[in-house]
Protein backbone atom coordinates (compact mmCIF):
# COMPACT_ATOMS: atom_id res chain seq x y z
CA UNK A 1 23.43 54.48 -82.65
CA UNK A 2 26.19 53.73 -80.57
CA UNK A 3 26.44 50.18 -78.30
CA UNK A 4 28.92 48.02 -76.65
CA UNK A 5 29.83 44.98 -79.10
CA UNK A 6 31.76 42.13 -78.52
CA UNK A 7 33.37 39.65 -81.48
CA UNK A 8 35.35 37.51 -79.84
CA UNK A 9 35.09 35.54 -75.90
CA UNK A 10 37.78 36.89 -73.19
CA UNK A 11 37.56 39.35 -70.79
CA UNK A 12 35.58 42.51 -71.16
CA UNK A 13 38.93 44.51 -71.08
CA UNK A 14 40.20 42.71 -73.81
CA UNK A 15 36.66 42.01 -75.75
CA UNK A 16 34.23 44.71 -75.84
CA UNK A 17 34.43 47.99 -78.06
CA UNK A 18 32.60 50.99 -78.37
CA UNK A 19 30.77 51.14 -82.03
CA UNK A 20 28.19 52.69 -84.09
CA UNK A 21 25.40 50.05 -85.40
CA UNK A 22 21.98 50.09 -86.89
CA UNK A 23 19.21 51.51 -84.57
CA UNK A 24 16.87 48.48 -84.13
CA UNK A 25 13.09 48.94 -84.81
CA UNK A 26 10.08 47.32 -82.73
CA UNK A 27 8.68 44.51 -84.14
CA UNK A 28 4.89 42.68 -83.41
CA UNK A 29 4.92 42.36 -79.96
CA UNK A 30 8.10 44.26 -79.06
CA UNK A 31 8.62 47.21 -77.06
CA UNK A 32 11.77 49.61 -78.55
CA UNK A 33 13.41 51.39 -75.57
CA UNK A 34 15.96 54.23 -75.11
CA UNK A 35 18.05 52.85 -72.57
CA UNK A 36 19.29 55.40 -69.35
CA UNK A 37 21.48 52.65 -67.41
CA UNK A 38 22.26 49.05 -67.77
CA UNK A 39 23.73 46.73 -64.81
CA UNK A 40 25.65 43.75 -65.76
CA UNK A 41 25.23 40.26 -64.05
CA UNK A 42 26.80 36.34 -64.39
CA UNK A 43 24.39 35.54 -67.91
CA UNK A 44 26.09 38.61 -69.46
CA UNK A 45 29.68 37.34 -68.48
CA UNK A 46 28.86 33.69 -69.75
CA UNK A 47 28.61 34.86 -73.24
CA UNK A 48 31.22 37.88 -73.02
CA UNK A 49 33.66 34.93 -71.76
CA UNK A 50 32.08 32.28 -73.14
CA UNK A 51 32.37 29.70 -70.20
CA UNK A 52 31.35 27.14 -69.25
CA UNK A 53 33.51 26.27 -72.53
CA UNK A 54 31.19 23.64 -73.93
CA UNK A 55 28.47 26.56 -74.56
CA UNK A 56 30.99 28.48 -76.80
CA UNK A 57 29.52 26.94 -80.28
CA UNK A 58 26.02 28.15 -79.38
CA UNK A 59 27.14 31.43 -77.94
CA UNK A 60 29.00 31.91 -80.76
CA UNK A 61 25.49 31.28 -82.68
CA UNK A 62 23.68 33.72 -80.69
CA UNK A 63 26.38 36.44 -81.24
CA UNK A 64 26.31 36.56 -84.69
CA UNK A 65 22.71 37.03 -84.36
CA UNK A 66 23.31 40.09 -81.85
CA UNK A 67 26.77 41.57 -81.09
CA UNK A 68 25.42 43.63 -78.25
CA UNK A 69 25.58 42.29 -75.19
CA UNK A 70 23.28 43.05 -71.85
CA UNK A 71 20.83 41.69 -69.93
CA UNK A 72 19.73 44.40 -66.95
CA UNK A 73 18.14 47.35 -68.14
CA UNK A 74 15.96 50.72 -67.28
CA UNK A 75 14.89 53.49 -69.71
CA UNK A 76 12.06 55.18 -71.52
CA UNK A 77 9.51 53.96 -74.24
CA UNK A 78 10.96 55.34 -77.88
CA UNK A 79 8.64 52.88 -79.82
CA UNK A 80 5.87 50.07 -79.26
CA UNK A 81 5.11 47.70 -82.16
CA UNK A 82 1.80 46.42 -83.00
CA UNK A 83 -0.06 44.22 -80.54
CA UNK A 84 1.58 45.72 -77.78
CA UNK A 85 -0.94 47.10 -75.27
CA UNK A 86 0.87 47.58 -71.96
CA UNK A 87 3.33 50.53 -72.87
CA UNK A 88 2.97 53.80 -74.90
CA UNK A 89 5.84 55.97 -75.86
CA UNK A 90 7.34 58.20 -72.93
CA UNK A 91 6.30 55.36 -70.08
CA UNK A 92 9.20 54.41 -68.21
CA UNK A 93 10.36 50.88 -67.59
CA UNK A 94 12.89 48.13 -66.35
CA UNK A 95 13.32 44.75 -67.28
CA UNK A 96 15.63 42.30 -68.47
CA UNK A 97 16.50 40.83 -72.35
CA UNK A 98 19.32 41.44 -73.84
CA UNK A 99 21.34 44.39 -76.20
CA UNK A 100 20.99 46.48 -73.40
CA UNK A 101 24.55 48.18 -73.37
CA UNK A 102 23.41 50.11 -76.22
CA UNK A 103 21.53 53.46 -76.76
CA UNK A 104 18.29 51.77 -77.68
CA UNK A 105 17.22 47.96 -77.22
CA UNK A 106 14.38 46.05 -78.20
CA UNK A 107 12.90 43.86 -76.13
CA UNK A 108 9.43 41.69 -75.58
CA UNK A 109 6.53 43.48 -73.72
CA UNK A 110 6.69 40.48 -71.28
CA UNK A 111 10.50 41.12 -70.75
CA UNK A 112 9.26 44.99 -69.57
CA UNK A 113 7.53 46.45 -66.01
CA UNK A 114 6.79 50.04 -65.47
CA UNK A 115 9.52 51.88 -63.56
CA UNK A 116 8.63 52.82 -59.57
CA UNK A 117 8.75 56.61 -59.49
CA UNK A 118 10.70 56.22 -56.45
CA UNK A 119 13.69 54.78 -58.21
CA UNK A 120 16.19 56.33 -60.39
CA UNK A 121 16.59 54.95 -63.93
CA UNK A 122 20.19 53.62 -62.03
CA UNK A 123 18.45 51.72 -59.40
CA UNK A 124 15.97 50.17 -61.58
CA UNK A 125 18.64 48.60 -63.92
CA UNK A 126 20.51 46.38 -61.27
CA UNK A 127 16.90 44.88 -60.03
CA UNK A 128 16.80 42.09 -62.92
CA UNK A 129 18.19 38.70 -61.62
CA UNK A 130 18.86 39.24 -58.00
CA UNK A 131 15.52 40.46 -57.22
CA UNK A 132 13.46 38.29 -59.08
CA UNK A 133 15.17 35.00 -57.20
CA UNK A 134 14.47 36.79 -53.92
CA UNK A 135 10.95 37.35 -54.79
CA UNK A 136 10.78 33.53 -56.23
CA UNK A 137 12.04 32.56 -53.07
CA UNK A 138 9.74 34.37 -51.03
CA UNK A 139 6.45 34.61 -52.55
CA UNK A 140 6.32 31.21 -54.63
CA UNK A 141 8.24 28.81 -52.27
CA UNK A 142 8.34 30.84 -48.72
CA UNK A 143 4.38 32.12 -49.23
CA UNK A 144 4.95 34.90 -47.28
CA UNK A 145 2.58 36.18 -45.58
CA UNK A 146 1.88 39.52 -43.40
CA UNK A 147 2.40 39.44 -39.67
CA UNK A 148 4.99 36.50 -40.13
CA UNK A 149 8.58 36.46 -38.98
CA UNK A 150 11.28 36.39 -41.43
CA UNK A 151 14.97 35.70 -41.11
CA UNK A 152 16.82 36.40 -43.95
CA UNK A 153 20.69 35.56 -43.41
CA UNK A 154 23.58 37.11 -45.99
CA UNK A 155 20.98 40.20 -45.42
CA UNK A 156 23.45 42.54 -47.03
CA UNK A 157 24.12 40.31 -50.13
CA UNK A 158 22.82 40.85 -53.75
CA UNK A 159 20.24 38.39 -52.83
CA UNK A 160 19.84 39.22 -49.23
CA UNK A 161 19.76 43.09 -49.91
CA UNK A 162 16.47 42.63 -52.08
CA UNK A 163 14.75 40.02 -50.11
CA UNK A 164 14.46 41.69 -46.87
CA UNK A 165 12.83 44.82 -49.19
CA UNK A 166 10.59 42.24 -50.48
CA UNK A 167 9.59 40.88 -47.01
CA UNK A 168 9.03 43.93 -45.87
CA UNK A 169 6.57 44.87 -48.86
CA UNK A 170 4.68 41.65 -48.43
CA UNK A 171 3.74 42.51 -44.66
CA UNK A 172 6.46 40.24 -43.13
CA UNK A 173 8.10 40.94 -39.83
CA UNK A 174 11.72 41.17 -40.83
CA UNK A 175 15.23 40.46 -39.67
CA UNK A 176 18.27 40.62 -41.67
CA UNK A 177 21.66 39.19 -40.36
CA UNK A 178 24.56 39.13 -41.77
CA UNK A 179 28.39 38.09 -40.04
CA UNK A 180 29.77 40.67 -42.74
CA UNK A 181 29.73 43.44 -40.24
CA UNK A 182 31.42 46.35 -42.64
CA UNK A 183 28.41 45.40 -45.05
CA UNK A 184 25.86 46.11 -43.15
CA UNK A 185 25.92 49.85 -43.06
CA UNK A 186 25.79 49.98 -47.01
CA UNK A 187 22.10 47.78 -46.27
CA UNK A 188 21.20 50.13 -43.43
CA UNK A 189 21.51 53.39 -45.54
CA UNK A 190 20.03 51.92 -48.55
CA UNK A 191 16.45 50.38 -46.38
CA UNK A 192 16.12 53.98 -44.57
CA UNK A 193 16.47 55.85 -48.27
CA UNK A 194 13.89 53.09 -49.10
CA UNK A 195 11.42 54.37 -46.07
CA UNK A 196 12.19 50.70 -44.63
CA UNK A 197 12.16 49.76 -40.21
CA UNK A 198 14.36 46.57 -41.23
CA UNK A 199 16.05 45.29 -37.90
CA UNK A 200 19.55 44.71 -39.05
CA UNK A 201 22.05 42.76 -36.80
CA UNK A 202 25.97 41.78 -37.18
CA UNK A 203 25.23 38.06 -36.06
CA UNK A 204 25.03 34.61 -36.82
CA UNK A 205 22.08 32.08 -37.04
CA UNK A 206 24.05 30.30 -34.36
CA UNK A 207 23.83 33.35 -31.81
CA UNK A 208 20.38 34.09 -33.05
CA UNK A 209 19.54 30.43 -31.65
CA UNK A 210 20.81 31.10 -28.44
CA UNK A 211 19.36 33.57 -28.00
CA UNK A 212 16.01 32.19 -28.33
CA UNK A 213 14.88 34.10 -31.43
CA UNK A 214 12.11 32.00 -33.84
CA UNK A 215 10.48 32.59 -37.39
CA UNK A 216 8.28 31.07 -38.94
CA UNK A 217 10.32 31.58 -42.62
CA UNK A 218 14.50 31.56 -42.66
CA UNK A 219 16.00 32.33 -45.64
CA UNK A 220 19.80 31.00 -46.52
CA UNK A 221 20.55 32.04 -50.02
CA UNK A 222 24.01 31.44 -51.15
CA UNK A 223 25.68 32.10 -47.64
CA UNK A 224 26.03 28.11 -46.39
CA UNK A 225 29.01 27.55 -48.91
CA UNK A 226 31.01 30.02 -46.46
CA UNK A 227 30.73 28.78 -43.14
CA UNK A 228 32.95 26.80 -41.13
CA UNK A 229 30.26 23.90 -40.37
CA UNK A 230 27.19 23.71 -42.54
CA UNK A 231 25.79 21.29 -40.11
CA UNK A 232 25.87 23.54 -37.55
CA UNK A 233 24.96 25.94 -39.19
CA UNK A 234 21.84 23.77 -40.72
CA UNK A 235 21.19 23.06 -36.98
CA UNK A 236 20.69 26.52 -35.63
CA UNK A 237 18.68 27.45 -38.62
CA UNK A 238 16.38 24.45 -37.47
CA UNK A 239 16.16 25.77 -34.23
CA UNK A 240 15.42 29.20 -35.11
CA UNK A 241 11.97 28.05 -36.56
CA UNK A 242 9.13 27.37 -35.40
CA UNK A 243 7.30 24.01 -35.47
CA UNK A 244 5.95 23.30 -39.12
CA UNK A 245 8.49 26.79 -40.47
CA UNK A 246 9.79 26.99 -43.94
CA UNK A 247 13.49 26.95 -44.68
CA UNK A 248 14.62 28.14 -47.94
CA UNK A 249 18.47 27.54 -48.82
CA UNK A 250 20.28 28.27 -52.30
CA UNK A 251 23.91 27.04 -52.90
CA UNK A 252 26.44 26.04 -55.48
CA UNK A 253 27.50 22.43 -56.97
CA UNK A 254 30.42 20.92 -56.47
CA UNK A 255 31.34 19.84 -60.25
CA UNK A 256 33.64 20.90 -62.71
CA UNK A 257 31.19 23.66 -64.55
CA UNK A 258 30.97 25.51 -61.18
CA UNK A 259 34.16 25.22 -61.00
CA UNK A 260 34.60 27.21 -64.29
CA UNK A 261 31.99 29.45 -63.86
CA UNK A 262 31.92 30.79 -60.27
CA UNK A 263 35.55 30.81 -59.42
CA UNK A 264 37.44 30.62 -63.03
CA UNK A 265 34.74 33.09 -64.65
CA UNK A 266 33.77 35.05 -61.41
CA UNK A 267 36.80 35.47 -59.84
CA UNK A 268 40.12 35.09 -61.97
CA UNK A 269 38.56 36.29 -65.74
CA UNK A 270 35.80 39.32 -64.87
CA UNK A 271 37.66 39.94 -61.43
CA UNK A 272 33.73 40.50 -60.40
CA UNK A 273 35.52 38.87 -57.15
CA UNK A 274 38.68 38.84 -54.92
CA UNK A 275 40.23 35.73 -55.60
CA UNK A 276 39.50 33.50 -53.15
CA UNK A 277 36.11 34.60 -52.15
CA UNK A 278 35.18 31.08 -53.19
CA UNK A 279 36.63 27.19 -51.32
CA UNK A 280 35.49 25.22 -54.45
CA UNK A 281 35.74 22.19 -51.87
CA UNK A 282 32.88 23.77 -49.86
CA UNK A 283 30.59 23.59 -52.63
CA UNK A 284 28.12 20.85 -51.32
CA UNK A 285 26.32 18.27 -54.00
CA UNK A 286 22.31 18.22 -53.85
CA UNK A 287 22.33 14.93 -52.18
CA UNK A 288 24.82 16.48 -49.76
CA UNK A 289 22.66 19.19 -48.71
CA UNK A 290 19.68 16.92 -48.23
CA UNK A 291 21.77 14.69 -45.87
CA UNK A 292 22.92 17.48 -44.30
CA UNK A 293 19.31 18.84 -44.02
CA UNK A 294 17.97 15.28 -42.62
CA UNK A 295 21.17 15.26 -40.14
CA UNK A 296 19.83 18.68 -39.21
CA UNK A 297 16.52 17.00 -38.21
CA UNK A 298 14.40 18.90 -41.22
CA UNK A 299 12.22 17.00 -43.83
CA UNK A 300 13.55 18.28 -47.37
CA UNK A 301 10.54 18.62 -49.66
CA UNK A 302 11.98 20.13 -52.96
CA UNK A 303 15.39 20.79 -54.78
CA UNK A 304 15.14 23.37 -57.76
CA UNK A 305 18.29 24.82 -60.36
CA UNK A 306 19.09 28.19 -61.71
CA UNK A 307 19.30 27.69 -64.94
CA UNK A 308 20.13 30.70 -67.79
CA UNK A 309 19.03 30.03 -71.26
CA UNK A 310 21.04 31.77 -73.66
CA UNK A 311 18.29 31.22 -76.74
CA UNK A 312 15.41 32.87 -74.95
CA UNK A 313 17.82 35.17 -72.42
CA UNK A 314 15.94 34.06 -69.34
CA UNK A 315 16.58 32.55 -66.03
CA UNK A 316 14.42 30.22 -64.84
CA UNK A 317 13.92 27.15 -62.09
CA UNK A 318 14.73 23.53 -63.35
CA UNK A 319 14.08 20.38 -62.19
CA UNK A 320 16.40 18.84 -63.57
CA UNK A 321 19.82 21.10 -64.46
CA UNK A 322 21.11 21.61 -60.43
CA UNK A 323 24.48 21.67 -62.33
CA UNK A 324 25.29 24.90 -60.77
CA UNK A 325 23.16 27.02 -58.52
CA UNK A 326 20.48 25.36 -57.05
CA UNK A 327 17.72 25.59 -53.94
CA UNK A 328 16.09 23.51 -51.88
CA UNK A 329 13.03 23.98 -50.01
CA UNK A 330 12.58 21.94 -45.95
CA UNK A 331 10.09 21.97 -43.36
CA UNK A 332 10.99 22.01 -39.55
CA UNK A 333 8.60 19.14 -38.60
CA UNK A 334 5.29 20.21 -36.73
């Protein structure tokens, strides 16, 4: 079959190479899919460039194992192996593993979900990463529930552009801001393709305050490393809630592996980026963000990391690695 292999880190121009390799076979447990799109995201650029630099030996490791790289992908059932029960040949599905730029991957059952017949086999392939912290965010620390009022801010983000879909499906009364105004009609089009009311606005949390608006969840993920004054910003999002609401807000270190990965990796070697995009010196520490929080008169209950593990391909919420991207959890006090 043919697939995307890599031999060597560096950039994907310079790296990756179109070649034929054996067709892999399903296995006890395993689900063998012919793959119809694939989406790339930041754990398939770690081991393409092989930053943060100290991973290289163990990347290196894992490539030798498997030469194909992807994480993100939809496609069709060719072949289940035994003990699988969930999938039959023909079913369509999306998940997340890795091998998937190739014409057929194998992958875990648990790895696998049925595809929506409302999405293309395109759509369902960039879901993976983006929508799963969204729905983390909302359903395991936010508890969403119907009738409530949800702010999501950076609405037109990867992160943002999934979670206000989410609210929505969970019964949530939902608006998404965003100051990026010329990204807001890309979210627009996409929620009314989607059969979504979402009330969109070109704003800020500051104007929102103002204004008078309250929630009872706001949602910050990755936007407070680009404003002017996080405690300001920190502030309004206080007073947008209401007494005893939930604030949820996701960030980046400020250490030398961010460093490498978001603005090195992100922005100078996969280009995924303008330069720029990213003040390194706005990155804010843990302990910074829960002074900031405090300063912002909220009681922080809970500080989680991102953290991607190259041996078992999954992301997953640490309580201890808050090397790089991290969230924290606050209350606005009853």
């Amino acid at each position: 079959m043919r697939a995307i292999i890599h031999t060597k880190f560096g950039s994907p121009r310079d790296v990756l190479k179109l070649a034929e390799v054996d067709k892999p076979s399903a296995g006890n447990g395993e689900v063998l899919v012919k793959v119809h799109a694939a989406s790339i995201h930041i754990g398939d650029y770690y081991m393409i460039a092989g930053v943060p630099y100290v991973m290289r030996p163990m990347f290196s490791a894992l490539r030798a194992k498997n030469r194909v790289p992807g994480t993100d992908v939809a496609g069709t059932v060719e072949d289940v192996g035994h003990e699988v029960t969930q999938f039959r040949p023909g079913d369509e599905v999306f998940g997340s593993y890795k091998g998937a730029f190739a014409e057929f991957a194998c992958f875990p059952e648990g790895a696998l979900a049925s595809k929506p017949g409302i999405l293309s086999f395109e759509q369902a392939s960039t879901v993976g990463v983006s929508a799963l912290t969204a729905l983390q965010a909302l359903r395991d620390h936010g508890k969403v529930q119907p009738g409530q009022k949800v702010l999501i801010t950076g609405a037109s983000g990867g992160v943002g552009t999934f979670a206000v879909q989410i609210a929505k499906a969970m019964g949530a009364d939902v608006t998404g801001a965003d100051a990026a105004e010329g990204n807001l009609p890309v979210a627009q089009i996409h929620a009314k393709q989607s059969g979504l009311d979402i009330d969109y606005r070109h704003t800020t949390a500051e104007a929102l305050a103002d204004a008078g608006e309250r929630f009872d969840v706001v949602l910050n993920m990755e936007v407070i490393e680009h404003v002017a004054d996080p405690l300001s910003f920190l502030t309004a999002c206080q007073t947008l809630l209401k007494p005893g609401g939930l604030h949820i807000c996701s960030t980046i270190n400020r250490n030398p592996k961010s460093y490498a990965v978001a603005i090195v990796g992100a922005e100078v070697v996969m280009r995924w980026l303008p330069r720029g995009t990213h003040d390194w010196a706005k990155f804010i520490t843990p302990d910074e963000l829960f002074d900031l929080l405090r300063q912002a008169a909220f009681d922080p209950v809970d500080r989680k990391g991102f953290t991607f593990n190259p041996i078992t391909w999954a992301w997953s919420l640490s309580d201890r690695d808050l090397s790089v991207n991290y969230v924290t959890a606050s209350l606005k006090p009853v």
